[in-house]
Protein backbone atom coordinates (compact mmCIF):
# COMPACT_ATOMS: atom_id res chain seq x y z
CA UNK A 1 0.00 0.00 0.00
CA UNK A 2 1.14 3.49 -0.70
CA UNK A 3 0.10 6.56 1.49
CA UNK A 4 0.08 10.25 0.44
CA UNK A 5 0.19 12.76 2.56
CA UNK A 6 -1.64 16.25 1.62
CA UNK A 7 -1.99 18.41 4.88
CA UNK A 8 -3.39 21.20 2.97
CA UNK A 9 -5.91 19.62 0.78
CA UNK A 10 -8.30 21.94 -1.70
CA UNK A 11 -10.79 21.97 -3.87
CA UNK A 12 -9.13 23.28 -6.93
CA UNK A 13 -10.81 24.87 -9.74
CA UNK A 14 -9.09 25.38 -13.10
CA UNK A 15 -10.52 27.34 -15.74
CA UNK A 16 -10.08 28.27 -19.02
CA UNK A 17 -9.64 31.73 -20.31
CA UNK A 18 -8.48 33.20 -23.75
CA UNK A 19 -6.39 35.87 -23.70
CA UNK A 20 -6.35 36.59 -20.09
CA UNK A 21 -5.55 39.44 -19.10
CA UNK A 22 -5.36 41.51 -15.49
CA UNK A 23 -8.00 43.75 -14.94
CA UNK A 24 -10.02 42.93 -17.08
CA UNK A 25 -13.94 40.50 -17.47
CA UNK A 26 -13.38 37.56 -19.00
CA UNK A 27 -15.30 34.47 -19.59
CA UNK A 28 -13.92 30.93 -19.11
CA UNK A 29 -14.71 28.60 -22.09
CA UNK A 30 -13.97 25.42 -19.93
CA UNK A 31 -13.45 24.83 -16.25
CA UNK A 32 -13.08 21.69 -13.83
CA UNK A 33 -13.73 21.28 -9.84
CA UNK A 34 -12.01 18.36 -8.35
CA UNK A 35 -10.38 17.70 -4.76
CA UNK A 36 -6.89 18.82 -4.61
CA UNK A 37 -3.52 19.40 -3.02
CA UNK A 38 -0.25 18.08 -4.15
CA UNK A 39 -0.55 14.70 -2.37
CA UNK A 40 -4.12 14.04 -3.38
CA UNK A 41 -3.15 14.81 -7.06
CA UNK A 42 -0.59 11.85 -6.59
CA UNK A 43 -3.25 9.78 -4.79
CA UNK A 44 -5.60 10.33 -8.14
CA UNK A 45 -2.71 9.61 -10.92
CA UNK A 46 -1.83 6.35 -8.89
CA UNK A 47 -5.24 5.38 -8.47
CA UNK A 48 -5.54 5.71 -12.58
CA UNK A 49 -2.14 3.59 -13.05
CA UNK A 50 -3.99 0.88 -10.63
CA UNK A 51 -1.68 1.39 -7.91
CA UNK A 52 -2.98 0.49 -4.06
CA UNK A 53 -2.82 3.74 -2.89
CA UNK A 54 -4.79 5.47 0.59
CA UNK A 55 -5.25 9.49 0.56
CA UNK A 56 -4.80 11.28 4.17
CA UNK A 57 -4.93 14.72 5.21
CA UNK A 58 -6.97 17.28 7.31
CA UNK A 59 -10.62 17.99 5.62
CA UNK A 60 -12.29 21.03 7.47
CA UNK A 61 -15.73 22.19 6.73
CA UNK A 62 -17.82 21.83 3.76
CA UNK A 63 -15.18 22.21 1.50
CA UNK A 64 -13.38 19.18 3.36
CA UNK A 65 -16.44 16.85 2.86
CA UNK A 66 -16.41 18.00 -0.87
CA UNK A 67 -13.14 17.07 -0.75
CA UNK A 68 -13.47 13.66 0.45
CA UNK A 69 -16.67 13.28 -1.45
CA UNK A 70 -14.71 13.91 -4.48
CA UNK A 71 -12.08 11.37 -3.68
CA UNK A 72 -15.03 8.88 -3.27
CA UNK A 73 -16.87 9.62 -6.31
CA UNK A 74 -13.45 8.44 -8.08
CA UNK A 75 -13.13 5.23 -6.08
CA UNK A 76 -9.70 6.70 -4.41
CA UNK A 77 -9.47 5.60 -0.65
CA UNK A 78 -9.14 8.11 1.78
CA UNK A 79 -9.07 8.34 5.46
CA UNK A 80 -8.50 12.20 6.56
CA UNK A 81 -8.76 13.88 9.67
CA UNK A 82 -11.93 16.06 10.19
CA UNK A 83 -10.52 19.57 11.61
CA UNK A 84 -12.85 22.71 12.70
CA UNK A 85 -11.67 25.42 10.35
CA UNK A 86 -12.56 25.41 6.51
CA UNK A 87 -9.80 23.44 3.74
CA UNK A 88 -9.04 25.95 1.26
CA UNK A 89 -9.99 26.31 -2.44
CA UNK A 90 -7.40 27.06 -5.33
CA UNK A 91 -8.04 28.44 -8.44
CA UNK A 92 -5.76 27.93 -11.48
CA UNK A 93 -6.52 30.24 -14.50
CA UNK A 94 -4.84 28.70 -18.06
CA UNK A 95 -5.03 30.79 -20.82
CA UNK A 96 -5.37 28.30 -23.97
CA UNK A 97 -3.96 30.82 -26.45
CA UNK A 98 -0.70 31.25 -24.94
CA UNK A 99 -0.36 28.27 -22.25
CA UNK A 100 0.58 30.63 -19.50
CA UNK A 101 -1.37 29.65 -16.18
CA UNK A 102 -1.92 31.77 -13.30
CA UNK A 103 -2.51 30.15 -10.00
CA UNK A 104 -4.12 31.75 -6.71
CA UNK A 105 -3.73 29.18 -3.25
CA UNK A 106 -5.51 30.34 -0.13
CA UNK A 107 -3.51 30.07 2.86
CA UNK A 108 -5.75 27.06 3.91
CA UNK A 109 -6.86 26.33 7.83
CA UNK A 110 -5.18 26.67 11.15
CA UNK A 111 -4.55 23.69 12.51
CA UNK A 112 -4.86 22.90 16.68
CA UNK A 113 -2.32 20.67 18.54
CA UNK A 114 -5.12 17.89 19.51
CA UNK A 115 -5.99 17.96 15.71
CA UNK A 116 -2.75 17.12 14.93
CA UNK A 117 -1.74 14.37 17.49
CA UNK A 118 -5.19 12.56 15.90
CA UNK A 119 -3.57 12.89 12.37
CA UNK A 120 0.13 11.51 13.87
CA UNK A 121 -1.64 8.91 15.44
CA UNK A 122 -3.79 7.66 12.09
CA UNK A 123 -0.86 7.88 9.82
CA UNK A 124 1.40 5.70 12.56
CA UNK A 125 -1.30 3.34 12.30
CA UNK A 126 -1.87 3.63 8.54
CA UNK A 127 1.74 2.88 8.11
CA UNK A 128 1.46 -0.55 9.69
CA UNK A 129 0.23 -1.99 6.32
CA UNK A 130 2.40 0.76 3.70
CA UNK A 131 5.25 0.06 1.80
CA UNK A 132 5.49 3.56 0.89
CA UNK A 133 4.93 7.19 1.97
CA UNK A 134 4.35 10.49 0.02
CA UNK A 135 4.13 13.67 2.50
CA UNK A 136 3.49 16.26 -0.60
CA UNK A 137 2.49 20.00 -0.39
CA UNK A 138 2.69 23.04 1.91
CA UNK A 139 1.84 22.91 5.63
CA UNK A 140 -1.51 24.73 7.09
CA UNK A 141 -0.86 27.02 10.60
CA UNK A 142 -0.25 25.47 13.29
CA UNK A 143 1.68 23.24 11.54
CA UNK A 144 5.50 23.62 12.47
CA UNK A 145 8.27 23.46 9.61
CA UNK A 146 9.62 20.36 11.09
CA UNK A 147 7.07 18.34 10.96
CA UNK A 148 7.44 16.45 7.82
CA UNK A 149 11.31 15.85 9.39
CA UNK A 150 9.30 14.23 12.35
CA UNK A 151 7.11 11.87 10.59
CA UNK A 152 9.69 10.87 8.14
CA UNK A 153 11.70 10.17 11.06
CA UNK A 154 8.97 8.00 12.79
CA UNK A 155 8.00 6.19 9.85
CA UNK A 156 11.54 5.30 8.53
CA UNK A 157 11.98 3.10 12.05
CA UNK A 158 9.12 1.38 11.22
CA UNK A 159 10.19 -0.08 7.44
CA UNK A 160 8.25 2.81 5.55
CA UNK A 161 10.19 4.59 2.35
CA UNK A 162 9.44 8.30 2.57
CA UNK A 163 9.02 10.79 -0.59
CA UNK A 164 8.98 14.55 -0.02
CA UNK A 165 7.67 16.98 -2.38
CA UNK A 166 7.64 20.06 -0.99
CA UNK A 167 9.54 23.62 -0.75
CA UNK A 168 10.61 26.12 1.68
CA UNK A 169 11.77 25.52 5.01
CA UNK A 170 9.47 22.75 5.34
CA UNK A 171 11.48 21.07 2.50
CA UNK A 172 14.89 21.74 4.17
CA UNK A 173 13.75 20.78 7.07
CA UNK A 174 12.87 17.20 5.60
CA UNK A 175 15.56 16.47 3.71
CA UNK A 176 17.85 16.49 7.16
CA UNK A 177 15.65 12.74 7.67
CA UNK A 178 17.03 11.32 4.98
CA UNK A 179 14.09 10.47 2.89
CA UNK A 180 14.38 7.76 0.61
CA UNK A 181 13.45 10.52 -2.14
CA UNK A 182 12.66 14.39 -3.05
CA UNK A 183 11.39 15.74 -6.34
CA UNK A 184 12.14 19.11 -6.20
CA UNK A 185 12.00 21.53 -9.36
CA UNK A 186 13.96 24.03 -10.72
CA UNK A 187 12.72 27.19 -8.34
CA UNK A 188 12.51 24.42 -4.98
CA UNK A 189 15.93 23.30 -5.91
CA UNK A 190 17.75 26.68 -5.98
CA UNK A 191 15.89 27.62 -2.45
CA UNK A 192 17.08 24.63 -1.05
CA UNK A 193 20.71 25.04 -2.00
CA UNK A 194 20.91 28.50 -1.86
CA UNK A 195 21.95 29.49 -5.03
CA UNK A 196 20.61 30.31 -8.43
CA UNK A 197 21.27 27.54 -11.72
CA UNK A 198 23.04 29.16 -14.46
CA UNK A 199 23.92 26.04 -16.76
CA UNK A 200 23.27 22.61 -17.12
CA UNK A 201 26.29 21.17 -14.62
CA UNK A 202 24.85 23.74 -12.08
CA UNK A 203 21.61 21.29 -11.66
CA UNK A 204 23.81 18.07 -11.77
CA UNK A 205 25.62 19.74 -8.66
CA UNK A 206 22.84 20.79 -6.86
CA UNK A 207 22.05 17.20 -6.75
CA UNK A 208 24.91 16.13 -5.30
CA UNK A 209 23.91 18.86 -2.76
CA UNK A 210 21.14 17.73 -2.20
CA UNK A 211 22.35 14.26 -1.13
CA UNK A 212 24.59 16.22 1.12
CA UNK A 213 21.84 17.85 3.01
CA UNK A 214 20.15 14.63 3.78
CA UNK A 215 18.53 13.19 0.65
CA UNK A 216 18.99 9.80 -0.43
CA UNK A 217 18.14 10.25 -3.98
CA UNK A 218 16.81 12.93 -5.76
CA UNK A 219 15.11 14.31 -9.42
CA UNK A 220 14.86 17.50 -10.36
CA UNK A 221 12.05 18.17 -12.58
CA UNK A 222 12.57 19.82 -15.43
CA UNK A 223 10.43 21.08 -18.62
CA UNK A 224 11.62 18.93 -20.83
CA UNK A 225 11.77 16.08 -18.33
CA UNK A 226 14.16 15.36 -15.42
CA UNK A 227 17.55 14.81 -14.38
CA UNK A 228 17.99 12.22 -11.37
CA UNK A 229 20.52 11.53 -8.58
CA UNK A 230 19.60 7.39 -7.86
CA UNK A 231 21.24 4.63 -5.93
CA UNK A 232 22.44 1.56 -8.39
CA UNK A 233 21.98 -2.13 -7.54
CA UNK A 234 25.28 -1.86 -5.01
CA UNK A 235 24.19 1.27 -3.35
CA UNK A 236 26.18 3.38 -5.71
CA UNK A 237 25.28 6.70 -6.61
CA UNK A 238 24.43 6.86 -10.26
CA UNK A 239 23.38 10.45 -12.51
CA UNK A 240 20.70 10.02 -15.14
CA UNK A 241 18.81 12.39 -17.23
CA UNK A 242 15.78 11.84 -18.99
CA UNK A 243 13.74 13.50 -21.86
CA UNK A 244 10.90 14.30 -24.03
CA UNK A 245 9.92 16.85 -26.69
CA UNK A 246 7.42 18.97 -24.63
CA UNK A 247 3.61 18.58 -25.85
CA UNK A 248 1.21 21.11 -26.59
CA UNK A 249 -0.36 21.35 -23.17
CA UNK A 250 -3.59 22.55 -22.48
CA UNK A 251 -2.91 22.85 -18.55
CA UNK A 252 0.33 21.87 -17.09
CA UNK A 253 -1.20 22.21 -14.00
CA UNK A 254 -0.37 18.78 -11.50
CA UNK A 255 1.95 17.59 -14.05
CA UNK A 256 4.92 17.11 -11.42
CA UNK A 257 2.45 15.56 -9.51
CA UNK A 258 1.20 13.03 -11.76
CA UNK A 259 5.29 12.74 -12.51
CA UNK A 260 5.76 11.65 -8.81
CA UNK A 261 3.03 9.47 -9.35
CA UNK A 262 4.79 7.69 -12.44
CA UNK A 263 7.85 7.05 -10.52
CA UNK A 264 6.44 5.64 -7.87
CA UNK A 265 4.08 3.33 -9.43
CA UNK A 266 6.81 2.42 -11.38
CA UNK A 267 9.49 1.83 -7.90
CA UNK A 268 6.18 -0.06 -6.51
CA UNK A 269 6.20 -2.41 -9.51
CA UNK A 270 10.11 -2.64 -9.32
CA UNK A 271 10.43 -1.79 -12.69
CA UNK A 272 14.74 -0.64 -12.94
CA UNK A 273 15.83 2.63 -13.22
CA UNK A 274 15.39 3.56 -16.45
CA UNK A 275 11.78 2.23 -17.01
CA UNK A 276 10.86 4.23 -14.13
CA UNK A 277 12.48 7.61 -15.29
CA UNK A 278 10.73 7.19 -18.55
CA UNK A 279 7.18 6.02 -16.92
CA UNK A 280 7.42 9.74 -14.65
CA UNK A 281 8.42 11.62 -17.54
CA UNK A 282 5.65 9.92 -19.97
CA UNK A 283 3.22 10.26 -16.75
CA UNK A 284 4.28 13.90 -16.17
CA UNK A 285 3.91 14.61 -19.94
CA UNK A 286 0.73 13.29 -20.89
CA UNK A 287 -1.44 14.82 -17.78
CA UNK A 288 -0.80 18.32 -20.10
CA UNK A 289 -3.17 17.36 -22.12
CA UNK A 290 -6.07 16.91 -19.72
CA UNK A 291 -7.95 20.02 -17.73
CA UNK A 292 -7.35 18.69 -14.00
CA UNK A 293 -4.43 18.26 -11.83
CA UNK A 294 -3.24 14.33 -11.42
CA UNK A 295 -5.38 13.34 -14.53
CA UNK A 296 -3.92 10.92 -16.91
CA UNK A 297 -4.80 8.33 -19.58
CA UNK A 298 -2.53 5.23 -18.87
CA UNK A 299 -2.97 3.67 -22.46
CA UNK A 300 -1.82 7.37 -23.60
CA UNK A 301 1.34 6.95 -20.86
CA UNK A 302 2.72 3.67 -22.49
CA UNK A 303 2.65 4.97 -25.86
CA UNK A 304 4.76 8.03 -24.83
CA UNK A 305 7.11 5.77 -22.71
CA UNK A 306 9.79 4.48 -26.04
CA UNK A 307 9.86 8.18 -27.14
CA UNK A 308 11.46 9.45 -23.43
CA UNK A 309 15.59 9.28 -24.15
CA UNK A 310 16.73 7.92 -21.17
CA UNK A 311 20.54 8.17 -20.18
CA UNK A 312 23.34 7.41 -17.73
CA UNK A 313 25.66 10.36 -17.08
CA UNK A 314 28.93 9.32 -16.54
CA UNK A 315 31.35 11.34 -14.17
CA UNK A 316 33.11 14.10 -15.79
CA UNK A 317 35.54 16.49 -14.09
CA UNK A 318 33.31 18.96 -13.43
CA UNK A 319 30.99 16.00 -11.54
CA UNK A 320 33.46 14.58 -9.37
CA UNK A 321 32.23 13.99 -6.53
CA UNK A 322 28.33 13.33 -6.99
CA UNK A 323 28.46 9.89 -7.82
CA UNK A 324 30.12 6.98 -6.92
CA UNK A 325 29.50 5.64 -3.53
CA UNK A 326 26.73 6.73 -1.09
């Protein structure tokens, strides 16, 4: 079983709207309404690759039983924590004729310490029967920056792999636990080293900073598809980098998510490393051409899979260093 993790679950809305512009009335030609939040996003792509996968979270008010009526309606199984104060609602505006998206996240509910001991105490006893754990997304108040550290801690003692998608402080915090994995992208990645990418090597370093912060592996997403920093068979540490001529999207929104969701169907199934790199990229790929965050067609995913160039980067001068033994 996998669990994800989405403290800050939404209802997101995505719309539609030609030539959008600020300041002025538009009209959306298309929209969609679906429960969302990174982690639920990855609970929806996996439960469309026919992954065993359990969504958790805080749901507050009637937005949170939207949310988990939502999740329902799609046959996704879910088990969150009822809080007082409302879940939040995000809004994504696409604009078709140019592809740019706009997206507005409300801060989302506080969170009280008794609220949060119940949620520590479900996902201890969810993890009892996981193999796998993604904690995905921002925190709401009352939620320290440490926490995801915490449970990654707790749940690595008890057999569980951990993913982290997240950013900020939060993100730094968590890669100090040594997940198993983190998926930043471009923007996280330079926040959580500290410095700004100016060429290609620049990301294959940052990933070997990354694994000095704490990580165990890590991909950076990218546009065009990833680069990766992944243990090999012996424990090695081994670069990869994998690719695909961008589609024309009609809403990239969730498409890192439904990335994460690739790879980790794709570790569940034990598929080696370079089927899984090209399953995430493929994954991450074709949810651009749906409206909805962590929506994919999995016939659609294997068809992409052979045109994703997958490679091993060997170790240079300039990447001395970042691979080679953990």
């Amino acid at each position: 079983m996998i669990i994800t993790v989405t403290l800050n679950a939404a209802i997101d809305r995505t719309l539609a709207v030609p030539s959008f512009t600020l300041g002025r009335r538009h009209r959306a030609v298309e929209q969609t309404t679906m429960a969302g939040g990174k982690g639920v996003n990855v609970a929806r792509a996996l439960k469309l690759l026919g992954q065993p996968v359990i969504a958790t979270g805080f749901a507050g008010g009637a937005t949170g039983t939207r949310i988990i009526e939502h999740l329902t309606e799609q046959s996704i199984l879910n088990d969150f924590v009822r809080i007082r104060e409302e879940s939040r609602t995000s809004t994504a505006v696409v604009d078709p004729t140019t592809g740019v998206q706009t997206e507005i996240n409300e801060r989302g509910p506080r969170v009280t310490e008794q609220e949060l001991a119940l949620f520590v105490d479900k996902l201890l006893y969810l993890a009892k029967g996981a193999e796998l754990c993604v904690f995905a997304g921002s925190l709401p108040r009352g939620v320290a920056d440490d926490f995801y550290a915490r449970m990654i801690g707790e749940l690595r003692t008890l057999g569980v792999e951990c993913v982290l998608d997240s950013e900020g402080e939060p993100l730094r915090q968590g890669v100090r636990a040594r997940p198993d994995l983190v998926t930043p992208n471009e923007p996280e990645a330079e926040e959580l080293v500290g410095h700004e990418f100016v060429d290609p090597v620049d990301r294959l370093r940052a990933l070997g900073e990354i694994a000095e912060l704490g990580a165990r592996q890590a991909v950076l997403t990218l546009p065009d598809g990833c680069i990766a920093l992944l243990e090999g068979p012996g424990g090695e540490r081994e670069l990869w980098r994998a690719t695909l001529e961008p589609l024309e999207p009609v809403s990239a929104v969730g498409s890192g998510d439904a990335f994460l969701a690739g790879y980790i169907a794709a570790l569940y199934q034990g598929r080696p490393t370079p089927e899984r790199l090209a399953f995430a990229v493929a994954c991450g790929a074709e949810s651009t051409q749906h409206f909805g965050a962590g929506t994919l067609d999995p016939r659609a995913v294997e068809r992409l899979v052979p045109t994703v160039a997958v490679e091993r980067i060997t170790a240079a001068e300039p990447l001395a260093g970042i691979v080679g033994g953990a």
